[in-house]
C-alpha atoms as a PDB file:
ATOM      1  CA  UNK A   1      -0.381  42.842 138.496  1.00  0.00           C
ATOM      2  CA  UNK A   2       0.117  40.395 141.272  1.00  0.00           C
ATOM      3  CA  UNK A   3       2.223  38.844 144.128  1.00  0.00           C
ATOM      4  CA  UNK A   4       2.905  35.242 144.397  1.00  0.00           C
ATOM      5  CA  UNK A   5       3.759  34.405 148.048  1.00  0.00           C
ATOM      6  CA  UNK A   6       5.932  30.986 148.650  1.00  0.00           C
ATOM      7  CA  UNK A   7       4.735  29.430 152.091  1.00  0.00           C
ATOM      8  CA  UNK A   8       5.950  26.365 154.203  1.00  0.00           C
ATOM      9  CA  UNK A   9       3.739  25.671 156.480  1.00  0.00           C
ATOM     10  CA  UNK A  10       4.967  22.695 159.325  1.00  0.00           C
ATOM     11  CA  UNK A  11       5.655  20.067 156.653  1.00  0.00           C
ATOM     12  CA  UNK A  12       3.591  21.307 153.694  1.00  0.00           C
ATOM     13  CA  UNK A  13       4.545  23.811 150.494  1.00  0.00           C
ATOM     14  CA  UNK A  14       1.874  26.295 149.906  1.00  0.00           C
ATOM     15  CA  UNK A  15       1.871  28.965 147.361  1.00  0.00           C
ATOM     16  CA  UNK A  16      -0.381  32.016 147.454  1.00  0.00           C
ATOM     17  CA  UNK A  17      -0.819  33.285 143.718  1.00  0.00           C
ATOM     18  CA  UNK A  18      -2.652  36.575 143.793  1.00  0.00           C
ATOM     19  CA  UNK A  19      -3.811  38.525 140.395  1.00  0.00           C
ATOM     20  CA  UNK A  20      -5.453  41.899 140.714  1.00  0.00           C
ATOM     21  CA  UNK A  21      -7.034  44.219 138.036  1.00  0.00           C
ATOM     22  CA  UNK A  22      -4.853  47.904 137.832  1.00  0.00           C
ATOM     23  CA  UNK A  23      -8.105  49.555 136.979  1.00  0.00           C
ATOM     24  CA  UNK A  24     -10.331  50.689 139.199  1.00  0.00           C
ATOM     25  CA  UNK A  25     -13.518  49.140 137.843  1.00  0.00           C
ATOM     26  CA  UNK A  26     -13.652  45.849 135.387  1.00  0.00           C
ATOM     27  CA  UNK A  27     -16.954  44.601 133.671  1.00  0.00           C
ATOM     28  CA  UNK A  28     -18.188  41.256 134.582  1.00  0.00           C
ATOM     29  CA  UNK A  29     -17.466  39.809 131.227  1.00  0.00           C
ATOM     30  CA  UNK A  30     -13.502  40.934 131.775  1.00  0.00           C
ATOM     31  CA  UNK A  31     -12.881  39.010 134.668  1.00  0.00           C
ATOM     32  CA  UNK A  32     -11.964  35.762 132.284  1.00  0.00           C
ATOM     33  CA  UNK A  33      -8.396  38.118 132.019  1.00  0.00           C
ATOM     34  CA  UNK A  34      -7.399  36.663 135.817  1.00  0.00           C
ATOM     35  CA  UNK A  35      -8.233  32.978 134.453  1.00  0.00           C
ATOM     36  CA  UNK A  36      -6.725  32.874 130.696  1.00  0.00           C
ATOM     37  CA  UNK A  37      -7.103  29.441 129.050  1.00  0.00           C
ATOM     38  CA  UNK A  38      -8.377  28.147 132.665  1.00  0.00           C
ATOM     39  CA  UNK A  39      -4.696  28.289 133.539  1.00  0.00           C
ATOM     40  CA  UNK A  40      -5.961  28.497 137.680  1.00  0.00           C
ATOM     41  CA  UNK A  41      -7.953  25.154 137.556  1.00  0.00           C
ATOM     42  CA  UNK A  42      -7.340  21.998 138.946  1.00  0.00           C
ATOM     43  CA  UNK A  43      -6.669  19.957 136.656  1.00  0.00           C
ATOM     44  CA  UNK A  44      -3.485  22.869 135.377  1.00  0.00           C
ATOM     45  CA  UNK A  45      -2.317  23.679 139.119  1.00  0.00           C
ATOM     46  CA  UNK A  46      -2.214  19.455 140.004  1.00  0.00           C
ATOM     47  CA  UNK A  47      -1.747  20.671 143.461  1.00  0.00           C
ATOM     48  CA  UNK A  48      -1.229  17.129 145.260  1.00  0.00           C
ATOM     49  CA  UNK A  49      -3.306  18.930 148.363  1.00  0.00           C
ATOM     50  CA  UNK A  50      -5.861  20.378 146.256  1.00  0.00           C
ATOM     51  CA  UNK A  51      -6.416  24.563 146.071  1.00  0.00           C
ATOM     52  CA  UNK A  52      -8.695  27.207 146.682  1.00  0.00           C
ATOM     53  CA  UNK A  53      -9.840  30.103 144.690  1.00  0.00           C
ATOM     54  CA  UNK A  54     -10.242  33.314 146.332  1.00  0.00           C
ATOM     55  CA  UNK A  55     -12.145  36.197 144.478  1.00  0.00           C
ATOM     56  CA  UNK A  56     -12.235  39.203 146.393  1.00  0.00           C
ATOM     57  CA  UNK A  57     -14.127  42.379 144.971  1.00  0.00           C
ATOM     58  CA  UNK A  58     -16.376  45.079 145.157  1.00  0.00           C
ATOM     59  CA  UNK A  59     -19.351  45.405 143.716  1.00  0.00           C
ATOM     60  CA  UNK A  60     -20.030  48.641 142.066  1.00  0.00           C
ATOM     61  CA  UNK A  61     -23.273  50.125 142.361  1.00  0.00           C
ATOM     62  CA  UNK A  62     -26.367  48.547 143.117  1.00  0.00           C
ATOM     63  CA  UNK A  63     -26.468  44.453 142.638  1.00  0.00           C
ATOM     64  CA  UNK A  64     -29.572  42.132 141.578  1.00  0.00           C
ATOM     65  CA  UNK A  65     -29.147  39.738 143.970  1.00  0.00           C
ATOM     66  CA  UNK A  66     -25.474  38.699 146.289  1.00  0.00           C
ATOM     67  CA  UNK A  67     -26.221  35.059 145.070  1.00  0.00           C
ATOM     68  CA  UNK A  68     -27.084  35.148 141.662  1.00  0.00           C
ATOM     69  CA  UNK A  69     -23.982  37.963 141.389  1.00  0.00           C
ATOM     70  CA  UNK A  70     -21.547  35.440 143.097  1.00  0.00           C
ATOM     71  CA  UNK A  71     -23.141  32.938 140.493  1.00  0.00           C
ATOM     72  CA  UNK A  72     -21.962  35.393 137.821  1.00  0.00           C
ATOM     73  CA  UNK A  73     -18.381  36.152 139.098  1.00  0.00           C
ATOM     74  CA  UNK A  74     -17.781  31.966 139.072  1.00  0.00           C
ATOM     75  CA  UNK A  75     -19.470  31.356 135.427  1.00  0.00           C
ATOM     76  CA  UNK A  76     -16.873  34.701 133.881  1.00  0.00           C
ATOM     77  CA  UNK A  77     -14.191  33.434 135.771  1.00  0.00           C
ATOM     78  CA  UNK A  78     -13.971  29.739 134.550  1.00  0.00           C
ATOM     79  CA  UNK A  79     -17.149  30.002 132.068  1.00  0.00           C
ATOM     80  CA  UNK A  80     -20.709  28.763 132.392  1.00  0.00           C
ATOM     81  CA  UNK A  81     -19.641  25.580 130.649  1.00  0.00           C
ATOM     82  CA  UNK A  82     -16.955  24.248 132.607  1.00  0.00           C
ATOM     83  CA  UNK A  83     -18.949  25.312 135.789  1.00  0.00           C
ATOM     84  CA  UNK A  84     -21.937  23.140 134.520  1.00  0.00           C
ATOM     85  CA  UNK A  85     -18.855  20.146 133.550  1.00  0.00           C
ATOM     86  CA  UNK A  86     -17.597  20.454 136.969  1.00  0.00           C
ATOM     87  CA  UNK A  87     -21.231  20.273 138.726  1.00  0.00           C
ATOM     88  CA  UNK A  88     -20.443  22.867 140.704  1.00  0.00           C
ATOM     89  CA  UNK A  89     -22.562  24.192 143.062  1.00  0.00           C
ATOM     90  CA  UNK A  90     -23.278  27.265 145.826  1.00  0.00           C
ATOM     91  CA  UNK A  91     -22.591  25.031 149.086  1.00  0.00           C
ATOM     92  CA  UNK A  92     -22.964  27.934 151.386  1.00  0.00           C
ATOM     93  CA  UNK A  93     -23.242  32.055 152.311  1.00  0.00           C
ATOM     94  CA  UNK A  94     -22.103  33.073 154.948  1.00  0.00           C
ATOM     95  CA  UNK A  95     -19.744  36.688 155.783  1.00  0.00           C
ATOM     96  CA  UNK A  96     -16.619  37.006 156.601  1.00  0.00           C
ATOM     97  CA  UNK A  97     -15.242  40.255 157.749  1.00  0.00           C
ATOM     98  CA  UNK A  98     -18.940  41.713 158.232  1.00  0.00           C
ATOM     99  CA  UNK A  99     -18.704  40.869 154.169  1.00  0.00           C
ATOM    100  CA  UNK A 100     -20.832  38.053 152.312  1.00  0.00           C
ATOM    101  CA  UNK A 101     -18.458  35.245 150.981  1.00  0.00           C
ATOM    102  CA  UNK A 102     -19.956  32.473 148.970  1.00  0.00           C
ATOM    103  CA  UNK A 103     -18.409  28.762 149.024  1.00  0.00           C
ATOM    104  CA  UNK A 104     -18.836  27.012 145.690  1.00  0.00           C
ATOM    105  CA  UNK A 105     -17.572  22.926 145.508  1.00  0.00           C
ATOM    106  CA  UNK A 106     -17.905  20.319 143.217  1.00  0.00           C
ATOM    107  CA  UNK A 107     -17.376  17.687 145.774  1.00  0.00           C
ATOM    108  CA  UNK A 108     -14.793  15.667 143.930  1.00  0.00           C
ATOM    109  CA  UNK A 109     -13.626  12.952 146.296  1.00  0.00           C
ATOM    110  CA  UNK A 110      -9.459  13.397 144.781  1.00  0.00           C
ATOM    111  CA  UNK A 111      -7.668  16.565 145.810  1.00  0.00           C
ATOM    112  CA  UNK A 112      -6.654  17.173 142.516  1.00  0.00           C
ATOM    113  CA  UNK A 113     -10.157  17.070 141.287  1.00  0.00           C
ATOM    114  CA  UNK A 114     -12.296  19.575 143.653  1.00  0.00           C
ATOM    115  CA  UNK A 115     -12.720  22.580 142.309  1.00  0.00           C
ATOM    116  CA  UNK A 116     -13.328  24.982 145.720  1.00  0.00           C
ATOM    117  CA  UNK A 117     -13.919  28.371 145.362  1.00  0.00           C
ATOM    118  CA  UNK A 118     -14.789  30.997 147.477  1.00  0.00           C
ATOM    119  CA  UNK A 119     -16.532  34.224 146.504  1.00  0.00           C
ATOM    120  CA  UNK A 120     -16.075  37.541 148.750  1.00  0.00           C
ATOM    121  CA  UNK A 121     -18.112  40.670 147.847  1.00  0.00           C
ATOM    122  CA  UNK A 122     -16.641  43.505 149.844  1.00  0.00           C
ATOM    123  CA  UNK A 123     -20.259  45.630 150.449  1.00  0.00           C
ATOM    124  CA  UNK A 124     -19.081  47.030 154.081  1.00  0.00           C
ATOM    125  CA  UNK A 125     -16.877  49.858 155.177  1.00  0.00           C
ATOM    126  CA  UNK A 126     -15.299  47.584 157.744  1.00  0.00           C
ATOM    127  CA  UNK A 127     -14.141  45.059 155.675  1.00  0.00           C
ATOM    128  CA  UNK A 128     -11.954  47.325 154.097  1.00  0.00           C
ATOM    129  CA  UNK A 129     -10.111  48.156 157.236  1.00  0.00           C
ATOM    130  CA  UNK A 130      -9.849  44.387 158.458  1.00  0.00           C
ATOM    131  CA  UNK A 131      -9.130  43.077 155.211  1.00  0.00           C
ATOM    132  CA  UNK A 132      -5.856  45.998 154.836  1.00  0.00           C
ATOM    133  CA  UNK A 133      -5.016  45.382 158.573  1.00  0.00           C
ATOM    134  CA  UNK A 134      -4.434  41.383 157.433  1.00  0.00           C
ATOM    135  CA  UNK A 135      -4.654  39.744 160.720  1.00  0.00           C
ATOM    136  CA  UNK A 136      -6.771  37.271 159.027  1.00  0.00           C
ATOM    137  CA  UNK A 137      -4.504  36.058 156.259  1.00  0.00           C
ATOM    138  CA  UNK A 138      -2.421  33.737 157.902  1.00  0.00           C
ATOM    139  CA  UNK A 139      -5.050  32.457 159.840  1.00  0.00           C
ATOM    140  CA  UNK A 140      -7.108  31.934 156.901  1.00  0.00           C
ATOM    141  CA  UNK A 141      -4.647  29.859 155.023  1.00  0.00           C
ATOM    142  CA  UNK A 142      -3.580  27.552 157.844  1.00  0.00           C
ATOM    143  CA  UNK A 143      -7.534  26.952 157.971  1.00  0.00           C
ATOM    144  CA  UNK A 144      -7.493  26.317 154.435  1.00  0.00           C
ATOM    145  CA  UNK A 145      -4.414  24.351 154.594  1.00  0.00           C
ATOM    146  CA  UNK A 146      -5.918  22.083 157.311  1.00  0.00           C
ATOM    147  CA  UNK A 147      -8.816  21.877 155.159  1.00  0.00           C
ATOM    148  CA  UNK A 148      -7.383  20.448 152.092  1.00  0.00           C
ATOM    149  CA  UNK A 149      -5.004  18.022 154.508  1.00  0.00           C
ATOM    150  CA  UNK A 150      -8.388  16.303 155.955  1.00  0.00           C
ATOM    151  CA  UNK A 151      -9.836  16.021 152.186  1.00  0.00           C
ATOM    152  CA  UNK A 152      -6.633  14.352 151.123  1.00  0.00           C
ATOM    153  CA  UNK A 153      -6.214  11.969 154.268  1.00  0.00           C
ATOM    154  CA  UNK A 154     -10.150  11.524 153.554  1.00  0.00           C
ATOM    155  CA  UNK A 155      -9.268  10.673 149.600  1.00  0.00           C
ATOM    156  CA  UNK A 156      -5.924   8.068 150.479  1.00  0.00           C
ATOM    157  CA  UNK A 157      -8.255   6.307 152.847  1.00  0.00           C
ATOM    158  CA  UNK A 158     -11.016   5.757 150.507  1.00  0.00           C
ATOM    159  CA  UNK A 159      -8.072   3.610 148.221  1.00  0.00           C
ATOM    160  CA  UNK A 160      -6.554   1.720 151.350  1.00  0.00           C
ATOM    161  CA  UNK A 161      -9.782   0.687 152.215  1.00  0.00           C
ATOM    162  CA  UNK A 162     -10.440  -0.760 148.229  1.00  0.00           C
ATOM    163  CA  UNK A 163      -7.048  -2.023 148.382  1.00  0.00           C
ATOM    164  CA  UNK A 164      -7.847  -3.891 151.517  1.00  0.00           C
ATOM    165  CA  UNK A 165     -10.230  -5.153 150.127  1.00  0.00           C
ATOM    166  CA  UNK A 166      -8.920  -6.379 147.360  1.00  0.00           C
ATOM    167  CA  UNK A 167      -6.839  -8.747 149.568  1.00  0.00           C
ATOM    168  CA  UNK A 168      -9.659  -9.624 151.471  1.00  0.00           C
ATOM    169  CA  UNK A 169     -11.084 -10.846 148.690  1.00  0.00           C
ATOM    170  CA  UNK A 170      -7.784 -13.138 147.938  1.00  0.00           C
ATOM    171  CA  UNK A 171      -8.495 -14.958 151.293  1.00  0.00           C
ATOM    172  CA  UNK A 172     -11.552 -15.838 150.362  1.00  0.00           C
ATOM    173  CA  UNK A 173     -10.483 -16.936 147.910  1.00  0.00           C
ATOM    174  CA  UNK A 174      -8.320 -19.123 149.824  1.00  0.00           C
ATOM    175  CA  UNK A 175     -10.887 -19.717 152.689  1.00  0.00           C
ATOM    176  CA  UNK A 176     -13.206 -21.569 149.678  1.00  0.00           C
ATOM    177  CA  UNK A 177     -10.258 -23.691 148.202  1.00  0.00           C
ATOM    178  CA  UNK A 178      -8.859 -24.410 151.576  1.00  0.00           C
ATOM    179  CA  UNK A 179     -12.330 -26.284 152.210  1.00  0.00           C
ATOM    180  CA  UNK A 180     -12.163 -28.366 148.876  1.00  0.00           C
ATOM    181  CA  UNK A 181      -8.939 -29.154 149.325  1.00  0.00           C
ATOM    182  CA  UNK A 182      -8.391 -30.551 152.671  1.00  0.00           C
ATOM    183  CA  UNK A 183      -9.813 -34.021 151.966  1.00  0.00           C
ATOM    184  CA  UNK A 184      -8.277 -34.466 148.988  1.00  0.00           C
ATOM    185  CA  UNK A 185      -4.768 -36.699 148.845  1.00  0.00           C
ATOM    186  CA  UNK A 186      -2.223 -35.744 150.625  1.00  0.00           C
ATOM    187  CA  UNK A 187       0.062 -35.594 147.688  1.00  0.00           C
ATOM    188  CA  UNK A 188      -1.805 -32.767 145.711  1.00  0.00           C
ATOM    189  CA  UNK A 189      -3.054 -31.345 148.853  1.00  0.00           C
ATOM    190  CA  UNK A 190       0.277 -30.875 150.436  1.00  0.00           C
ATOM    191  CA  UNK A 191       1.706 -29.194 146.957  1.00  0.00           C
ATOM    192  CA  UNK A 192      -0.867 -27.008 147.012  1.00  0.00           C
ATOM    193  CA  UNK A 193      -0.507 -25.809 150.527  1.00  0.00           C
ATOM    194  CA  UNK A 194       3.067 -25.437 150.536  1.00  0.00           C
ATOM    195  CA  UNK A 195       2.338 -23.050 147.641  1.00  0.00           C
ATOM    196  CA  UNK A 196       0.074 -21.204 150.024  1.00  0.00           C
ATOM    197  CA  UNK A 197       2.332 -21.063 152.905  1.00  0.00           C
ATOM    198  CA  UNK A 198       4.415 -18.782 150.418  1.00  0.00           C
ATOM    199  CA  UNK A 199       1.725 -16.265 149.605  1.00  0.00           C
ATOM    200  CA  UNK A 200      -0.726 -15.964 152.054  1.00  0.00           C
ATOM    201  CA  UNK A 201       1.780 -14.026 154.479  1.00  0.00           C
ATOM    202  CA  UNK A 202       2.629 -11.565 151.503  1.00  0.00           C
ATOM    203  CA  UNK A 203      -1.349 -11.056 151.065  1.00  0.00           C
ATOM    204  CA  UNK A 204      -1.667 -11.226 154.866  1.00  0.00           C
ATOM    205  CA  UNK A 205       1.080  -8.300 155.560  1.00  0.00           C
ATOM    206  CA  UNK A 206      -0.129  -5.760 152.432  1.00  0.00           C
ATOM    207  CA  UNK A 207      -3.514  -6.321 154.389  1.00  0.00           C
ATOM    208  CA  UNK A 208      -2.191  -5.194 157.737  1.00  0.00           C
ATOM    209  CA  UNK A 209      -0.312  -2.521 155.849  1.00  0.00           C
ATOM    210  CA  UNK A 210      -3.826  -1.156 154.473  1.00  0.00           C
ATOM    211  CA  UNK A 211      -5.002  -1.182 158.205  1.00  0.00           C
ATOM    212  CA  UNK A 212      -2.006   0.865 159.675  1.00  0.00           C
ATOM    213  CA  UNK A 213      -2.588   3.228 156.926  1.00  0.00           C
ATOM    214  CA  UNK A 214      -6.384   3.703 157.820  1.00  0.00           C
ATOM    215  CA  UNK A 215      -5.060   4.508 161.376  1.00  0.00           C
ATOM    216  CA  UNK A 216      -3.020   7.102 159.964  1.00  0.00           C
ATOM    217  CA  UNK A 217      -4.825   8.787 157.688  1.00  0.00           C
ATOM    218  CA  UNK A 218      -7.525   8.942 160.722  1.00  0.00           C
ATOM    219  CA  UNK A 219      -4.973  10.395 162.871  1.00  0.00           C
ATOM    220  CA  UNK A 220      -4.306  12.752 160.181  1.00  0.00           C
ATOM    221  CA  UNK A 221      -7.595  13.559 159.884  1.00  0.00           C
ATOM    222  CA  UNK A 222      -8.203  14.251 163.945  1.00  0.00           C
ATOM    223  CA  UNK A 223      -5.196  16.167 164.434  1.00  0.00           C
ATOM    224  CA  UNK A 224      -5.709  18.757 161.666  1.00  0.00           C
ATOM    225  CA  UNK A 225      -9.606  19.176 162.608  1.00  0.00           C
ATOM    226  CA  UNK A 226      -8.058  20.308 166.051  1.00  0.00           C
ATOM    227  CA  UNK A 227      -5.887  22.715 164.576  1.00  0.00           C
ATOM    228  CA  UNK A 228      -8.393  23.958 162.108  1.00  0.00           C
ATOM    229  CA  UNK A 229     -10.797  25.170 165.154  1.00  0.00           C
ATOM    230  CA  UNK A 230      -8.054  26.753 166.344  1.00  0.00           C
ATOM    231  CA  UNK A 231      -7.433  29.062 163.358  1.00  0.00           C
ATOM    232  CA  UNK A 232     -11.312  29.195 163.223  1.00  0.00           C
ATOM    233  CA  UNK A 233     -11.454  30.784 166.781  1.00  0.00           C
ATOM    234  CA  UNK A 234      -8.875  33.262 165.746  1.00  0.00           C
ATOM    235  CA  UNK A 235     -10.881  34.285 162.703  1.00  0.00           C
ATOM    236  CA  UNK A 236     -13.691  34.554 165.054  1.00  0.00           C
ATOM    237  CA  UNK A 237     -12.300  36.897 167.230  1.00  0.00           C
ATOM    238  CA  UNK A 238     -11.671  39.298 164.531  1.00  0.00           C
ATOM    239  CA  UNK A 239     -15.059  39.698 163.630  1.00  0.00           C
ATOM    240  CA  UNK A 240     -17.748  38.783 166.143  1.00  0.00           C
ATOM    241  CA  UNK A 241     -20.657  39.551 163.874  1.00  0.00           C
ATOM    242  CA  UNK A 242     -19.682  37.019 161.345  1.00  0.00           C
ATOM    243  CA  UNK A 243     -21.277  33.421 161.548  1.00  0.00           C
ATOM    244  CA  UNK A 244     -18.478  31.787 159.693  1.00  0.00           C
ATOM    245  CA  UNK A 245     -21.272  28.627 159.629  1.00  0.00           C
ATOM    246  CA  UNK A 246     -19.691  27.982 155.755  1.00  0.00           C
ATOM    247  CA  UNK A 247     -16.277  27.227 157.954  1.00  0.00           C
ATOM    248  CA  UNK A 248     -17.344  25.531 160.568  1.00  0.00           C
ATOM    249  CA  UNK A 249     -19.550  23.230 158.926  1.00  0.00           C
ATOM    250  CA  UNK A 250     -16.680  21.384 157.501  1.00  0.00           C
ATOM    251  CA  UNK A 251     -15.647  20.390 160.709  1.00  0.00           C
ATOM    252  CA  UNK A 252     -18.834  18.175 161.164  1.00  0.00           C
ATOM    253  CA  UNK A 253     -18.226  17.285 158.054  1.00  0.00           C
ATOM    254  CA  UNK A 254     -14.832  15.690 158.984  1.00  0.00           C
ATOM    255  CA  UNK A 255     -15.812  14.311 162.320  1.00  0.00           C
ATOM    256  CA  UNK A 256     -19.221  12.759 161.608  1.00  0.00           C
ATOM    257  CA  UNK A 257     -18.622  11.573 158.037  1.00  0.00           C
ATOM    258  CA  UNK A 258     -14.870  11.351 156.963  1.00  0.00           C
ATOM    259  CA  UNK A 259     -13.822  10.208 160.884  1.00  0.00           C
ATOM    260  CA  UNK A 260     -16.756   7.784 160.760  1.00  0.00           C
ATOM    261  CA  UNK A 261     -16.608   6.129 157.681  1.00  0.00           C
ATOM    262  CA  UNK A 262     -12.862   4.912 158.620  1.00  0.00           C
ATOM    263  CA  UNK A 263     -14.034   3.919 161.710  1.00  0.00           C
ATOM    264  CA  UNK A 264     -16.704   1.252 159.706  1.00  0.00           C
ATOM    265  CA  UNK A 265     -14.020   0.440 157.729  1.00  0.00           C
ATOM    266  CA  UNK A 266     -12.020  -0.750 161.082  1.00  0.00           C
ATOM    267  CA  UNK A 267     -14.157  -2.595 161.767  1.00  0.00           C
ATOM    268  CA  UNK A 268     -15.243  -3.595 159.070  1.00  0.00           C
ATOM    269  CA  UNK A 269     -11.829  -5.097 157.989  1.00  0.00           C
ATOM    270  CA  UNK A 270      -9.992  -5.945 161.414  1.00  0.00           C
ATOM    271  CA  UNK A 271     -11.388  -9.135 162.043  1.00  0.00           C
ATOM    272  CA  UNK A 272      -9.885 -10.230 158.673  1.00  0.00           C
ATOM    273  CA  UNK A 273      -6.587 -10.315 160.415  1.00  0.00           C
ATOM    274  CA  UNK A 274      -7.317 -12.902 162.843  1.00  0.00           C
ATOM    275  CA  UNK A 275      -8.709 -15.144 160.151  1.00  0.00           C
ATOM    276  CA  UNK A 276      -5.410 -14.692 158.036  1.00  0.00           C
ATOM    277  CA  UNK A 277      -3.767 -16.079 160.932  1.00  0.00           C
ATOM    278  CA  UNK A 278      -6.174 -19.019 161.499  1.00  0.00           C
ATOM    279  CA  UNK A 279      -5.848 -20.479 157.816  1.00  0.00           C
ATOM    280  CA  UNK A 280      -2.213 -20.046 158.052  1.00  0.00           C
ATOM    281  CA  UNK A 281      -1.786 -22.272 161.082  1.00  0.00           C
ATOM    282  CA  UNK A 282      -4.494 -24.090 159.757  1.00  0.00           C
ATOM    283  CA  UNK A 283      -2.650 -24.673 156.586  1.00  0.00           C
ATOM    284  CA  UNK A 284       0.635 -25.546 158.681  1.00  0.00           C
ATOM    285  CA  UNK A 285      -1.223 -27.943 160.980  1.00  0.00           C
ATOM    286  CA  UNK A 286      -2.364 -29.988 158.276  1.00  0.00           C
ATOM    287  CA  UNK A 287       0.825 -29.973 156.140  1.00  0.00           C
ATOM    288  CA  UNK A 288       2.515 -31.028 159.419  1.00  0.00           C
ATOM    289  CA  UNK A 289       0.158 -33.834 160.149  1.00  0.00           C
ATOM    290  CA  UNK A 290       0.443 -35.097 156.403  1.00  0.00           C
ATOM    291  CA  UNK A 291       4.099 -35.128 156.175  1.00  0.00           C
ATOM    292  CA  UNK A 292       4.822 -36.752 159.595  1.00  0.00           C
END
């Protein structure tokens, strides 16, 4: 049984796709039932934001060990061999709800790629109230919806900057003819530059394009860390002895890495513009010159 729960959230589609079990208890090696042929992967959703699993249970009886049970749940859910394929990994423990929840990631850098899945083991009496009471459901996936918005204005930034560079390496191009060709006679030279005068600004404005788009996907990027602290804080508040560390971590992650490495690429790249400009007029000067 199930509900599926259709969601617009500001300008995004989000679909919440729950399966649960009628029976009150289901063996380990069962638990492949919610998953059939992998159907809740990745790479069979295509969600273009990416997705998160959420597997929410009880554990009946006495457990082993939280981790290596969490370890379990993942490996019948998707099977040990596409969990070793994917490389993924526990990334963190943490509770929510006075529960432990276990993060699992694969760290794919596309959206539609990362596998991110979050274990819950429901061990506390409280839980059960909070969890029924639902005050942190929408909360919880506005987080997660920020979440996956940073990773894919993290992923589209990652291609404008190859793409920029990719044109940068055009002008060089340019820059390295531009010096063998300028004392050569004027008859060749000037064919050759009045050829340039036709491309370069093409190349010049798909470069600039590449640089507004870094902008934006950093503004993208800042605005949705804001409001993910913000639905942090109200998950927070509805359990003060959680740590929620396995939430909150992302955020550094966002600001000191994702943030960071487009502001490198700035600069890396910015001072490219000026020097498109300076071998156009460059190019113009010297076409002027020759044909006068």
């Amino acid at each position: 049984s199930g509900e599926f729960n259709r969601l617009l959230i500001h300008d995004t589609y989000a679909i919440d796709l729950t399966f649960r079990y009628p029976h009150p208890e289901v063996e380990l090696t069962n638990l492949k039932g919610l998953n059939q042929d992998n159907c809740l992967l990745p790479s069979n959703i295509n969600a273009s934001l990416g997705q998160t699993l959420v597997f929410f249970a009880q554990p009946v009886g006495n457990i082993y060990s939280e981790k290596t049970f969490a370890d379990d749940c993942v490996k019948a859910l998707i099977s040990e061999d596409i969990f070793n394929n994917l490389n993924l990994s526990c990334q963190s423990q943490d509770k929510l709800l006075n529960s432990p929840i276990f993060e699992y990631n694969n760290n794919a850098n596309s959206p539609q790629e990362q596998c991110h899945i979050l274990i819950w083991l429901n061990t506390n009496k409280e839980t059960i109230a909070l969890e029924e009471d639902g005050k942190y459901y929408y909360p919880l996936i506005e987080l997660l919806n920020c979440r996956h918005k940073i990773i894919y204005a993290r992923s589209q930034s990652r291609c404008c900057y190859q793409k920029a560079r990719e044109q940068y390496s055009k002008l060089e191009e340019k820059v390295n003819l531009f010096n063998n060709l300028k004392d050569k006679p004027a008859d060749s030279k000037l064919k050759e530059f009045n050829q340039w005068l036709n491309e370069i600004p093409g190349i010049s404005f798909e470069y600039s394009r590449y640089l507004r788009d870094l902008q934006l996907h950093k503004a993208t990027i800042q605005t949705n860390v804001k409001n993910y602290k913000l639905y942090l804080n109200k998950i927070s508040r509805l359990c003060k002895q959680d740590n929620l560390e396995f939430l909150s971590s992302f955020v550094e992650l966002a600001e000191d890495t994702f943030v960071e490495q487009i502001n490198t690429d700035l600069a890396y790249l910015t001072p490219g513009q000026s020097l498109f400009e300076q071998l156009i007029q460059s190019i113009r000067g010297i076409v002027e010159i020759e044909q006068t």
